[in-house]
Protein backbone atom coordinates (compact mmCIF):
# COMPACT_ATOMS: atom_id res chain seq x y z
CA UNK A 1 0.00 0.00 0.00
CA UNK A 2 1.40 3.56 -0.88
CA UNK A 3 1.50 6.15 1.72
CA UNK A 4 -1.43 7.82 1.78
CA UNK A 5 -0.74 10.19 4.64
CA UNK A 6 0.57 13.83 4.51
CA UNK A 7 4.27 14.46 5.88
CA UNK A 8 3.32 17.00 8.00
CA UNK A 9 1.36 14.54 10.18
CA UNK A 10 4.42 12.30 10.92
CA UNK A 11 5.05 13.77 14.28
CA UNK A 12 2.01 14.96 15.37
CA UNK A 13 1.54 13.34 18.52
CA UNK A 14 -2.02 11.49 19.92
CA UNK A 15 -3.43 14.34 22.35
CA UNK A 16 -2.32 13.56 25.73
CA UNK A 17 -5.26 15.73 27.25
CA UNK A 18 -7.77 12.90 25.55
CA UNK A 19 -5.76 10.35 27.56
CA UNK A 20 -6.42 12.04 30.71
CA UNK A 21 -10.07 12.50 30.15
CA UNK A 22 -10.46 8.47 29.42
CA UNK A 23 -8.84 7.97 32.61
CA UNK A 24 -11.24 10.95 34.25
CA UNK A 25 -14.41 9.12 32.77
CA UNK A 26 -14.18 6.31 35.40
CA UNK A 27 -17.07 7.55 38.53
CA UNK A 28 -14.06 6.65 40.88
CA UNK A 29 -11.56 8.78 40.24
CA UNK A 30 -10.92 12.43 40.71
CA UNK A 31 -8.44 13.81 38.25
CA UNK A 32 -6.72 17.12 38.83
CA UNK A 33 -4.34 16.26 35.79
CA UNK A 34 -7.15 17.72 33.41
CA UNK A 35 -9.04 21.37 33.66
CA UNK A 36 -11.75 19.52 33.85
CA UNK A 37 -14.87 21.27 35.51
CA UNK A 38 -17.12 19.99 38.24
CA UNK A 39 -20.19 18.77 36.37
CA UNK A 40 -22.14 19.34 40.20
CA UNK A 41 -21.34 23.30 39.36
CA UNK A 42 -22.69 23.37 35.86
CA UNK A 43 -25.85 25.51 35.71
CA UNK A 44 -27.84 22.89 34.28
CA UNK A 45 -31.33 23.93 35.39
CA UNK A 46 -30.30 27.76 33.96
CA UNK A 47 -29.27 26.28 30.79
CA UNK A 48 -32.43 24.41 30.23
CA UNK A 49 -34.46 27.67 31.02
CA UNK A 50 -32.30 29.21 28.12
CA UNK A 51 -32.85 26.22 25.60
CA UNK A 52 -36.69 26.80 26.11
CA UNK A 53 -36.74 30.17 25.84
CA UNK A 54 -34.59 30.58 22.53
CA UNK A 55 -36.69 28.16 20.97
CA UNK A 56 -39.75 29.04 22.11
CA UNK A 57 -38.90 32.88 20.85
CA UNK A 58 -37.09 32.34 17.84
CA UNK A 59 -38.42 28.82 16.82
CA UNK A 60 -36.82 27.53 13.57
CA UNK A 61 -34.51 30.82 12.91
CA UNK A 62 -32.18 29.66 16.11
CA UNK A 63 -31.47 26.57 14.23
CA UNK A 64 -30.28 27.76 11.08
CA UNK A 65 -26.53 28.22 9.71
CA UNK A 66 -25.19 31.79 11.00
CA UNK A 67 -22.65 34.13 10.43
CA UNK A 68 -19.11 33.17 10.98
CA UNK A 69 -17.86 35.50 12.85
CA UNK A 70 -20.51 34.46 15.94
CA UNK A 71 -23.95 35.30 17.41
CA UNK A 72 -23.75 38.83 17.45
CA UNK A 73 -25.25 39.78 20.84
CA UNK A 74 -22.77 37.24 22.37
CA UNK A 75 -19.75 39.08 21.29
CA UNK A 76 -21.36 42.22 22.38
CA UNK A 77 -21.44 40.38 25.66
CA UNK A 78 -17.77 39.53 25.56
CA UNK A 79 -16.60 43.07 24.50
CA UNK A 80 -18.59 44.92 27.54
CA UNK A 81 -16.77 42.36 29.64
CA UNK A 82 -13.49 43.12 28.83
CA UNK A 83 -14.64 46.83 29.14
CA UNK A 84 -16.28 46.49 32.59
CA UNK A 85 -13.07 44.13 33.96
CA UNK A 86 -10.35 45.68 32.43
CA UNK A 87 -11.39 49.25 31.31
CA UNK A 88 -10.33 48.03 27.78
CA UNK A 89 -11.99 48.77 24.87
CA UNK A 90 -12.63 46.16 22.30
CA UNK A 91 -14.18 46.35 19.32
CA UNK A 92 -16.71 43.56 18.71
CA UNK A 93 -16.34 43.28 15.09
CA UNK A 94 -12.89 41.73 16.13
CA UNK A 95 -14.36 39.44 17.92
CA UNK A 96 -14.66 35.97 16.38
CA UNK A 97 -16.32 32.79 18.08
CA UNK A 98 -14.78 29.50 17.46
CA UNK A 99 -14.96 26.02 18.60
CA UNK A 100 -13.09 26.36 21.77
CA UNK A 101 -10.03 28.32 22.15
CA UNK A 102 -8.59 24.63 20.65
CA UNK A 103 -9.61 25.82 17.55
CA UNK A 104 -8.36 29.53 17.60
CA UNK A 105 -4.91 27.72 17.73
CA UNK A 106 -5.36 25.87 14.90
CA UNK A 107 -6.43 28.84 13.07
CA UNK A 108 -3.77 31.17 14.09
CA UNK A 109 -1.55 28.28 12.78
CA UNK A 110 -3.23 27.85 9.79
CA UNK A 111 -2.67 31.77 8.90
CA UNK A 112 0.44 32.74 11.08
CA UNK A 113 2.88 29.58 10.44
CA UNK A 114 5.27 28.44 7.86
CA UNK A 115 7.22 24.87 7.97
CA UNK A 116 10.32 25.64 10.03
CA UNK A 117 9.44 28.55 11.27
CA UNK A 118 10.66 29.62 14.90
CA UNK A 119 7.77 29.83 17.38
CA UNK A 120 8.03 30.88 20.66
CA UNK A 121 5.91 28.81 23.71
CA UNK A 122 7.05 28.33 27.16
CA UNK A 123 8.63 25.68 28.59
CA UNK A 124 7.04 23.92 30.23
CA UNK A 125 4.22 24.58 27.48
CA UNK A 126 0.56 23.74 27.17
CA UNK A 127 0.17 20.51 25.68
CA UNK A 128 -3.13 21.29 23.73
CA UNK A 129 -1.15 24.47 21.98
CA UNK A 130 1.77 22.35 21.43
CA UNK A 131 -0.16 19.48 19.63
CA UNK A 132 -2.24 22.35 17.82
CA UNK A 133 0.74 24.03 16.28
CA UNK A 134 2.64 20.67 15.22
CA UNK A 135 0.35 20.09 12.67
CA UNK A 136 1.92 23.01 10.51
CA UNK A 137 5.42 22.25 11.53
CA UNK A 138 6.71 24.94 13.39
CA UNK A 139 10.31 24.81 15.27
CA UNK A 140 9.75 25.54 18.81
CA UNK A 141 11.49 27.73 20.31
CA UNK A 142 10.95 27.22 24.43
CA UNK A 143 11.47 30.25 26.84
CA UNK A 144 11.67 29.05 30.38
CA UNK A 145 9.03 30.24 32.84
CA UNK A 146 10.29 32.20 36.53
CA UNK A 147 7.99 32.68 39.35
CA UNK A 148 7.58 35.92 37.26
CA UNK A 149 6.83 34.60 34.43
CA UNK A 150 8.60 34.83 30.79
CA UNK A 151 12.37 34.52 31.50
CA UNK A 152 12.61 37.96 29.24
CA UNK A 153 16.34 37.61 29.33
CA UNK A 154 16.33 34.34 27.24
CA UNK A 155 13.29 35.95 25.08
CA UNK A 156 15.81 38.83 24.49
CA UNK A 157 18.73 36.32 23.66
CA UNK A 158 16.82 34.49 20.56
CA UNK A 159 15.65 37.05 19.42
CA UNK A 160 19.32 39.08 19.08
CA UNK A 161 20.22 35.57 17.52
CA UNK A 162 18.48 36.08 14.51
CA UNK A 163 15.38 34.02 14.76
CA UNK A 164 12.90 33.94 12.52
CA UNK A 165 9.77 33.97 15.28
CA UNK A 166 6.53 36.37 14.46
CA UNK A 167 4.52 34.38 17.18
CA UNK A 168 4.72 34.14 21.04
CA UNK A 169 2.35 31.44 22.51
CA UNK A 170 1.81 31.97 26.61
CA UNK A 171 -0.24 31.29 29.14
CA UNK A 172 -0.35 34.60 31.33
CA UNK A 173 -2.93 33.79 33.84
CA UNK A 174 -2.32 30.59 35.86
CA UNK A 175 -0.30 29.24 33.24
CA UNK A 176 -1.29 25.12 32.74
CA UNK A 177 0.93 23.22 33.72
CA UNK A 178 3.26 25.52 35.85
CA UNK A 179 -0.05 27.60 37.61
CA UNK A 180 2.61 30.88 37.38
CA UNK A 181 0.74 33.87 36.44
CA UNK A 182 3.16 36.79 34.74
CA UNK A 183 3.45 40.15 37.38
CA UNK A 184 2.08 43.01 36.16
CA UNK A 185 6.32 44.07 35.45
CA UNK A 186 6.58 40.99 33.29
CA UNK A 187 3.60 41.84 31.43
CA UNK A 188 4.76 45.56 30.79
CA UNK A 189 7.71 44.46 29.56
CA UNK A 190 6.74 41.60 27.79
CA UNK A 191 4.57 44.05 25.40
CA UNK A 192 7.30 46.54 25.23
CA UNK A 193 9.02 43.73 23.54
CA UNK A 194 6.11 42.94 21.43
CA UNK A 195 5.90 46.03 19.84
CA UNK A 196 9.90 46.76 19.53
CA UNK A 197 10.33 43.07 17.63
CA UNK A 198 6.82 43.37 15.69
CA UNK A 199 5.98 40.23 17.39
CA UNK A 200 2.85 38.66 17.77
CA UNK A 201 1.52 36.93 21.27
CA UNK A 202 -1.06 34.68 21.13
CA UNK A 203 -2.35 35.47 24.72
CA UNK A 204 -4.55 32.47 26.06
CA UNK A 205 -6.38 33.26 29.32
CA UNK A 206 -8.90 30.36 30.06
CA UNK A 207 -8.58 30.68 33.37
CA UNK A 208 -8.01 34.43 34.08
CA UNK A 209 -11.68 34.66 35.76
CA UNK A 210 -11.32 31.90 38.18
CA UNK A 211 -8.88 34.32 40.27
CA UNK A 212 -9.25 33.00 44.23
CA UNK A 213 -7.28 36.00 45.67
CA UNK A 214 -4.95 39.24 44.50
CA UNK A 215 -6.09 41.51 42.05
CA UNK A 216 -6.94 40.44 38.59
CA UNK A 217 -3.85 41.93 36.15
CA UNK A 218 -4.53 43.38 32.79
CA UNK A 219 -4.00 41.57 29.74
CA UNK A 220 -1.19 41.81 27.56
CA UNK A 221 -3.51 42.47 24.79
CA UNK A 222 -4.78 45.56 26.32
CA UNK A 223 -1.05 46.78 26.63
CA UNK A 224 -0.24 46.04 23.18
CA UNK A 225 -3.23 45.47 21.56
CA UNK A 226 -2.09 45.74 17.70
CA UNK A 227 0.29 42.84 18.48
CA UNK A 228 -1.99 40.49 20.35
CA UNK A 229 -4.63 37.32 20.16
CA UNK A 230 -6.40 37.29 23.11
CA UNK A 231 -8.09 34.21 23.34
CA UNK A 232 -10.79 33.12 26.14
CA UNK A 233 -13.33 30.21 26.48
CA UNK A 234 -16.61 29.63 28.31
CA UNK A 235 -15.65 25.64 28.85
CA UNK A 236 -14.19 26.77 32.41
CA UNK A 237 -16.49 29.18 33.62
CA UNK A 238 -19.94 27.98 32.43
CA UNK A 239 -20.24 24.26 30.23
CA UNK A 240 -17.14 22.89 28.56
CA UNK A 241 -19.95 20.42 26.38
CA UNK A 242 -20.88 23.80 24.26
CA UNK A 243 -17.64 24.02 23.20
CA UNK A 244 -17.39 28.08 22.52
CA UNK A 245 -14.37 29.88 22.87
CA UNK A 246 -13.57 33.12 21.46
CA UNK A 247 -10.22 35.42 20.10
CA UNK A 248 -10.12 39.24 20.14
CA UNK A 249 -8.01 39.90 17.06
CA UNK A 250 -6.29 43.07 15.65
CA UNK A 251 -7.94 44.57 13.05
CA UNK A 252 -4.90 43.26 10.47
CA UNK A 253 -5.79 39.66 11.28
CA UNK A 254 -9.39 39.96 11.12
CA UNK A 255 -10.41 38.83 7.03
CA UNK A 256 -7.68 36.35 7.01
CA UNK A 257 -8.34 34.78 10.57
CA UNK A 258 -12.39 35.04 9.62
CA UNK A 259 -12.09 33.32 5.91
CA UNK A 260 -9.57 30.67 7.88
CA UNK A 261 -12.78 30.05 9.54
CA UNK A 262 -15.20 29.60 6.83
CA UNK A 263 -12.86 27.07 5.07
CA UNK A 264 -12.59 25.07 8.66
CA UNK A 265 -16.54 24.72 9.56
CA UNK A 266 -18.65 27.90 8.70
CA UNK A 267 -19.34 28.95 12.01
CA UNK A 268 -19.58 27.59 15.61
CA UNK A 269 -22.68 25.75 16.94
CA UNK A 270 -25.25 28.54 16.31
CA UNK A 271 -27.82 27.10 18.56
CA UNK A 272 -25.46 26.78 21.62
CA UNK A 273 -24.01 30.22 21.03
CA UNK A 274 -27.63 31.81 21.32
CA UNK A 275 -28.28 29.52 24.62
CA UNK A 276 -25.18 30.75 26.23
CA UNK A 277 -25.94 34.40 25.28
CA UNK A 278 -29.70 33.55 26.88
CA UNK A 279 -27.68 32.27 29.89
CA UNK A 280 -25.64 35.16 30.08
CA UNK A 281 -28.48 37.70 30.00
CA UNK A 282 -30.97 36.16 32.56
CA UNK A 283 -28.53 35.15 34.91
CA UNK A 284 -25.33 36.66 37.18
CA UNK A 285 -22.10 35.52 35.62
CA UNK A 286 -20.66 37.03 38.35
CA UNK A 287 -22.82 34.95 40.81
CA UNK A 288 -21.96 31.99 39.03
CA UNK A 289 -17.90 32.59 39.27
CA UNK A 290 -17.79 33.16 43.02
CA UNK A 291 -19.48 30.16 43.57
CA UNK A 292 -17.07 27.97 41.49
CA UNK A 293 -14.46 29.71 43.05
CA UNK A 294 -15.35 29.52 46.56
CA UNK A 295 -15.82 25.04 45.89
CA UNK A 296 -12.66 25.35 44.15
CA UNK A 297 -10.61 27.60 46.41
């Protein structure tokens, strides 16, 4: 039989994460390898409110294909967020839904990465992103983590070197697997360098609301927001089962990021994007968080 498989999947690597979750799936055992929620704080109850209600108000239009970019009203939600949080001002039009943030990596990769290219992650790195980003080939370039987050020494070093690297990948907010969140310093003068080297972070922050003391920190992307992805999900903080995530791109990114997007799957589940929204509206996000956080803390 001839090979039938593309080169570029030779060393892409079965997703450990899907290992952990088989394990998880057995009643008996508590995992704390995974970020895997507990199912006894999922809003269930809330959730099937919202179901009724969409489809009792919008009846056969909630279950038709939609626009790409997202529902609408959702990313409204998302930008007032980031507005009432972090005092930063995001446009929602550069706001695009996707399939978890899982898939925002694979897009980013899709558009930002060549074969061979340098790319930046840190070590250790987040196996999800990691096994996301093989797929095009990159060559990793790993940036040890300090208790204050990117060693910006080293990050200074390969870059002097001569590398090739448009894209930073970093966890900034209880980075997984480490738990290190970057200091506000680090952050400053992490985007300092972002700007000076006309490099790109892909900022992932699934976990930035699930703070259980200190103050929350801005985002990178609000300090250097024309050279930043900032990428969040809902899996964490409300169902992971809908499978919605989001990126806030720069307005450069937007049409190539967005028709990345059609060619993968159109849009995002339509129906569960107008639930969530429904969820969001009728009930206290807020609420919600400092109860997770009080069972988790």
């Amino acid at each position: 039989m001839q090979p039938f498989f593309a080169q570029r999947f030779e060393k892409v690597e079965p997703s450990f994460i899907r290992e952990i979750l088989k394990v998880a799936a057995n009643p008996e055992i508590i995992s704390f390898a995974g970020g895997l929620p507990n199912p006894h704080l999922f809003p269930v109850k809330a959730i099937d409110q919202a179901c009724q209600d969409v489809l009792r108000e919008q009846g056969a239009a909630a279950l038709q294909y939609a626009a790409t970019e997202g529902y609408a009203p959702l990313r409204q939600y998302i930008a007032d967020r980031y507005l009432a949080r972090h005092g930063m001002q995001v446009n929602p039009d550069n706001i695009l839904i996707t399939s978890g943030s899982q898939q925002a990596l694979d897009l980013l990769g899709k558009v930002l990465i060549d074969e061979g290219q340098d790319l930046i992650i840190e070590e250790p790195g987040y196996l999800g992103a990691i096994q996301a980003f093989s797929v095009y080939q990159p060559t990793f370039k790993p940036i040890t983590l300090e208790e204050e987050g990117l060693d910006l020494a080293a990050l200074d070093a390969l870059l002097a070197s001569g590398s090739n690297a448009k894209l930073l990948y970093g966890v900034p907010n209880f980075q997984n697997p480490s738990g290190v969140s970057y200091s506000r310093a680090n952050r400053e003068a992490l985007a300092e360098r972002l700007v000076r080297h006309e490099l790109l972070m892909v900022e992932d922050d699934p976990y930035g609301e699930l703070r259980f003391e200190g103050e929350h920190l801005p985002p990178i992307a609000k300090l250097a927001p024309n050279n930043t992805v900032l990428l969040g999900s809902f899996s964490k903080t409300v169902v992971p089962a809908f499978r919605l995530g989001w990126m806030v791109m720069p307005e450069w990114l937007r049409k190539k990021v967005t028709i990345a997007k059609q060619a993968t799957d159109l849009h995002s589940n339509a129906f569960s994007q107008q639930v969530l929204h429904r969820f969001l509206t009728d009930n206290s996000l807020d609420a919600h968080l400092e109860k997770i956080k009080e069972v988790y803390g």
